[in-house]
Protein backbone atom coordinates (compact mmCIF):
# COMPACT_ATOMS: atom_id res chain seq x y z
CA UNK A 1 0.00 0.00 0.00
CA UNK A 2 2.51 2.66 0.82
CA UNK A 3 5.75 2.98 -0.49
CA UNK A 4 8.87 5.13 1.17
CA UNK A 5 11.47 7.60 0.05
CA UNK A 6 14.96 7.09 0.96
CA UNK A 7 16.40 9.50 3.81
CA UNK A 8 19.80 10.74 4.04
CA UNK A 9 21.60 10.39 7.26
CA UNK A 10 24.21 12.83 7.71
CA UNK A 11 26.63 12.04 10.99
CA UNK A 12 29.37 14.45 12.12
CA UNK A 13 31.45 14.24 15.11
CA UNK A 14 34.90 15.29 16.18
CA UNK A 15 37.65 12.83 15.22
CA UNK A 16 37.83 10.03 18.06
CA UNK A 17 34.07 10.38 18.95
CA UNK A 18 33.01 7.14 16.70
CA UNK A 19 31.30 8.46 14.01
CA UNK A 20 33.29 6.73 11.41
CA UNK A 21 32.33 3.24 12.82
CA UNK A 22 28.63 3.94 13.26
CA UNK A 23 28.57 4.98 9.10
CA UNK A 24 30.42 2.07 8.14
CA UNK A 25 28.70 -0.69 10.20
CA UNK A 26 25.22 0.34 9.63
CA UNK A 27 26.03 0.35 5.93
CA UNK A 28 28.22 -3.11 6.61
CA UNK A 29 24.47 -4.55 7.86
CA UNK A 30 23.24 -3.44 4.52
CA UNK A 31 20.95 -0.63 6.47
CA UNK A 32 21.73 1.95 4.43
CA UNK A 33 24.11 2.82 0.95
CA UNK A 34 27.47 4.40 2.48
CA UNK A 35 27.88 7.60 0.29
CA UNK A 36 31.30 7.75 -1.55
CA UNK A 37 32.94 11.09 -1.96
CA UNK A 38 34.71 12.01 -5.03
CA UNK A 39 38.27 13.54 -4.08
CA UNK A 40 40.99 14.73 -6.18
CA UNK A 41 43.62 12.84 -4.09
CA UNK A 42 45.52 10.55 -5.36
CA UNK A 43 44.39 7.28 -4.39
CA UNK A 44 46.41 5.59 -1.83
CA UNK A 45 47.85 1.53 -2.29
CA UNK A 46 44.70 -1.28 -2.14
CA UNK A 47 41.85 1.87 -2.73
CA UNK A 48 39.27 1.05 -5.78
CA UNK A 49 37.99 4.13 -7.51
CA UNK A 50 34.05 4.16 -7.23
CA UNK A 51 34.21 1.56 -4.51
CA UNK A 52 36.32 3.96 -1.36
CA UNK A 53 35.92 7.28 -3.29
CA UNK A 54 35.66 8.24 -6.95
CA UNK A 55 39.28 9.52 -7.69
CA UNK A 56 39.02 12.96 -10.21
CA UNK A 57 41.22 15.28 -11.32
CA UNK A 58 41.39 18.72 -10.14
CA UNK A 59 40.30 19.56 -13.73
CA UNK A 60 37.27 17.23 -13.74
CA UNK A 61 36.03 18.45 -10.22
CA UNK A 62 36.11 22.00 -10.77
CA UNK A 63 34.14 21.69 -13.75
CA UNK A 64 31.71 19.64 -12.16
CA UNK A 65 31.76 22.06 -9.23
CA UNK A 66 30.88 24.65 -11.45
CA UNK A 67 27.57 23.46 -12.93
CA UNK A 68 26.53 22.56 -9.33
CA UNK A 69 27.03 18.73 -9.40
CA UNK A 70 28.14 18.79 -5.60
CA UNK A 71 25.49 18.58 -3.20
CA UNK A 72 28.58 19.07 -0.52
CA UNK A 73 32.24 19.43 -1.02
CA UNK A 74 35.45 20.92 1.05
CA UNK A 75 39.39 21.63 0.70
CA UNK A 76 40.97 19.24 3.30
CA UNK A 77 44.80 19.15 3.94
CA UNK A 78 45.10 20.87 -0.21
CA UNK A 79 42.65 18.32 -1.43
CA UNK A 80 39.13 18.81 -2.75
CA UNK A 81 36.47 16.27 -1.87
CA UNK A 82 32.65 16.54 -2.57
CA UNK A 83 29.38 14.48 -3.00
CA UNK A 84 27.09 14.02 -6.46
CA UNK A 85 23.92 15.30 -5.67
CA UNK A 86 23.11 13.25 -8.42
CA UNK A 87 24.26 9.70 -6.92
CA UNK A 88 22.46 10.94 -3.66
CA UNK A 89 18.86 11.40 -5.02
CA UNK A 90 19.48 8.18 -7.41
CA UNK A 91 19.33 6.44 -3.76
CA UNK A 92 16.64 8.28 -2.10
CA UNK A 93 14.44 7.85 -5.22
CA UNK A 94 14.54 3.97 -4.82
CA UNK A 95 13.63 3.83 -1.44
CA UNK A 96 17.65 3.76 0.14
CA UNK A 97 18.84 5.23 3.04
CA UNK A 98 22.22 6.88 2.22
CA UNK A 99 24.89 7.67 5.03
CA UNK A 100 27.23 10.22 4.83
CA UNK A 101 30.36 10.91 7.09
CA UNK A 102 30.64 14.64 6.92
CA UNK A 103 32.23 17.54 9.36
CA UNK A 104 30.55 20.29 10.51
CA UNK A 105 30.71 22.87 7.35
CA UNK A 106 29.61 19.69 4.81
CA UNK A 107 26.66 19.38 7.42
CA UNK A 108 25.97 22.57 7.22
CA UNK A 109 25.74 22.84 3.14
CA UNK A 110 23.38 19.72 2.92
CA UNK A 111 21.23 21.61 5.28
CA UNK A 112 20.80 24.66 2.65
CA UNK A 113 20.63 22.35 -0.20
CA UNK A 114 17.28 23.96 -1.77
CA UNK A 115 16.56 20.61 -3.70
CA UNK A 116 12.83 19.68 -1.69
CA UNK A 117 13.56 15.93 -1.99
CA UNK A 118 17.47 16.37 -0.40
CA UNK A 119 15.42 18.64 2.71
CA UNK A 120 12.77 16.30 3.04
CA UNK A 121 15.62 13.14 3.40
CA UNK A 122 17.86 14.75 5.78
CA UNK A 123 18.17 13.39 9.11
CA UNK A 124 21.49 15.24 10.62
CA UNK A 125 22.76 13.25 14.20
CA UNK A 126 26.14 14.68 15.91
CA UNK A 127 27.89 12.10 18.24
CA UNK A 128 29.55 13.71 21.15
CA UNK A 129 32.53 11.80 23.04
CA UNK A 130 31.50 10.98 26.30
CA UNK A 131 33.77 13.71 28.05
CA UNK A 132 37.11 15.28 27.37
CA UNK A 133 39.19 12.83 28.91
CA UNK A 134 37.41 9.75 27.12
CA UNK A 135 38.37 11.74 23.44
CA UNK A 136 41.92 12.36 24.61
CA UNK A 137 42.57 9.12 25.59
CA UNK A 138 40.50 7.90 22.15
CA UNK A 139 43.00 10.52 20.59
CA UNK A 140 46.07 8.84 22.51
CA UNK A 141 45.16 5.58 21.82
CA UNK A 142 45.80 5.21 18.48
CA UNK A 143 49.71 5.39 19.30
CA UNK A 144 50.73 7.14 16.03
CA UNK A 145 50.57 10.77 16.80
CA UNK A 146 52.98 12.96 18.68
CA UNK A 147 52.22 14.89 21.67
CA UNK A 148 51.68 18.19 19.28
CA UNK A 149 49.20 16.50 16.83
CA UNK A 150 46.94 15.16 19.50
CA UNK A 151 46.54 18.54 21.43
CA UNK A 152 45.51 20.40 17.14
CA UNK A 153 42.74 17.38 17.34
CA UNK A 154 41.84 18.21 20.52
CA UNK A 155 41.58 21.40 20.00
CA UNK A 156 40.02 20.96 16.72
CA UNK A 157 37.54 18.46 18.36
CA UNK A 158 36.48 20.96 21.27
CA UNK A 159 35.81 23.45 18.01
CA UNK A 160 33.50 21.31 16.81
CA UNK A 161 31.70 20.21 19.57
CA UNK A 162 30.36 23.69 20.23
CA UNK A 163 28.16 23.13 16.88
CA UNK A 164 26.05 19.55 18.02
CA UNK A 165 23.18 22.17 18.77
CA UNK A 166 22.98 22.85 14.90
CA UNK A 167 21.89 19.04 14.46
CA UNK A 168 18.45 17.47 14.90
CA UNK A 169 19.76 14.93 16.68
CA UNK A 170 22.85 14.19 19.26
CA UNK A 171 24.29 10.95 20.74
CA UNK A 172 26.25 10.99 23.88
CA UNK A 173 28.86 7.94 22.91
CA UNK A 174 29.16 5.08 25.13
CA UNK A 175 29.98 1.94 23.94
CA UNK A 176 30.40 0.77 21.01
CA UNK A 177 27.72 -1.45 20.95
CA UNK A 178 25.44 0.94 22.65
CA UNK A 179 26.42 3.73 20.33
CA UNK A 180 24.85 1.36 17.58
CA UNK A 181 21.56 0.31 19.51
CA UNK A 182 20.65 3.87 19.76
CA UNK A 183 21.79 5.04 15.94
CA UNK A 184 19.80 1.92 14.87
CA UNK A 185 17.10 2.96 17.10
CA UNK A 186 17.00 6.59 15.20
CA UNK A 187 17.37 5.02 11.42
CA UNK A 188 14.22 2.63 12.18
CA UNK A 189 11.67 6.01 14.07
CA UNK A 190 12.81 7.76 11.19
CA UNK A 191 11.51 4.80 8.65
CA UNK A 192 8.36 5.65 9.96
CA UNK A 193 7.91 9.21 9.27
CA UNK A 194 5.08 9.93 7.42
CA UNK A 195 6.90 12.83 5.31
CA UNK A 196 9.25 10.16 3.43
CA UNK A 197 6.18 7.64 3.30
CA UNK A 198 3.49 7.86 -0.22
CA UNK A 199 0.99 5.28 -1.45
CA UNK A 200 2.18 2.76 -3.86
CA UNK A 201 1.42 3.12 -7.54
């Protein structure tokens, strides 16, 4: 009888919070399409262009940037990276949920895309590390950075954790396996809103 529109789950988070793991298992469990940026990076040994990103040349992304192919995009570390609006709404038209991994300012450009089917889709969630402490020693953890690069992220992080009002949604990180329950728990209330729902036919 009814049939439903795709939404578009947009997650942000300061590095170390677990944002990154929530996108790629709920996409892992085949509960939603994990969105793949384009970049103009050059790809890096055992990456498959289309599969981890689509790999374009600075050339080829400006041009698409300028006829307004990108429903999001950024300069990280000298490199451009950006979504296909296009690719997006090929998902949501068939019904898919599509995740996206995005910071703050990507967040922030899906939420003044003017496209009514992208505004209608969006379902923005910010996961906060459970306290200071918790992200440093998340931060610390990972044994490769120095001293110097872990207090930029922190900093960096504590930036961006002054913006989790700006989402719809926030998750106070736990567990791992808790931090799932609950994003799980949002994707399937959000299945049932009425505003991505239309009869069959």
């Amino acid at each position: 009888m009814y049939e439903r529109t795709g939404m578009l789950l947009v997650v942000s988070g300061p590095s170390g919070s677990g944002k990154t793991t929530l996108c790629r298992r709920l996409a892992d469990a085949r509960e939603a399409r994990y969105s793949i940026s384009c970049t103009t990076r050059p790809a890096r040994p055992g990456e498959v262009d289309g599969t981890d990103y689509h790999f374009l040349s600075g050339g080829e992304f400006e041009r698409r940037l300028q006829t307004g192919a990108f429903l999001e995009h950024a300069l990280v570390h000298g490199n451009l990276y950006g979504t296909l609006q296009a690719e997006v709404l090929s998902h949501l038209n068939r019904g898919i949920d599509v995740v996206m991994d995005i910071d703050i300012q990507g967040a922030a450009q899906v939420r003044n895309c003017t496209d009514p089917q992208v505004r209608r889709a969006v379902v923005d969630l910010f996961v906060m590390p459970p306290s200071e402490a918790e992200l440093h020693a998340r931060l610390s953890g990972r044994g490769t950075d120095g001293a110097q690069t872990i207090a930029l992220r922190m900093a960096n992080a504590l930036e961006e954790m002054r913006h989790w009002r700006e989402y719809s949604y926030v998750l106070q990180s736990s567990t791992r396996e808790e931090d799932y329950a609950k994003f799980l728990a949002l994707v399937t209330a959000e299945r049932l809103n009425v505003a991505r729902i239309c009869e069959a036919g």
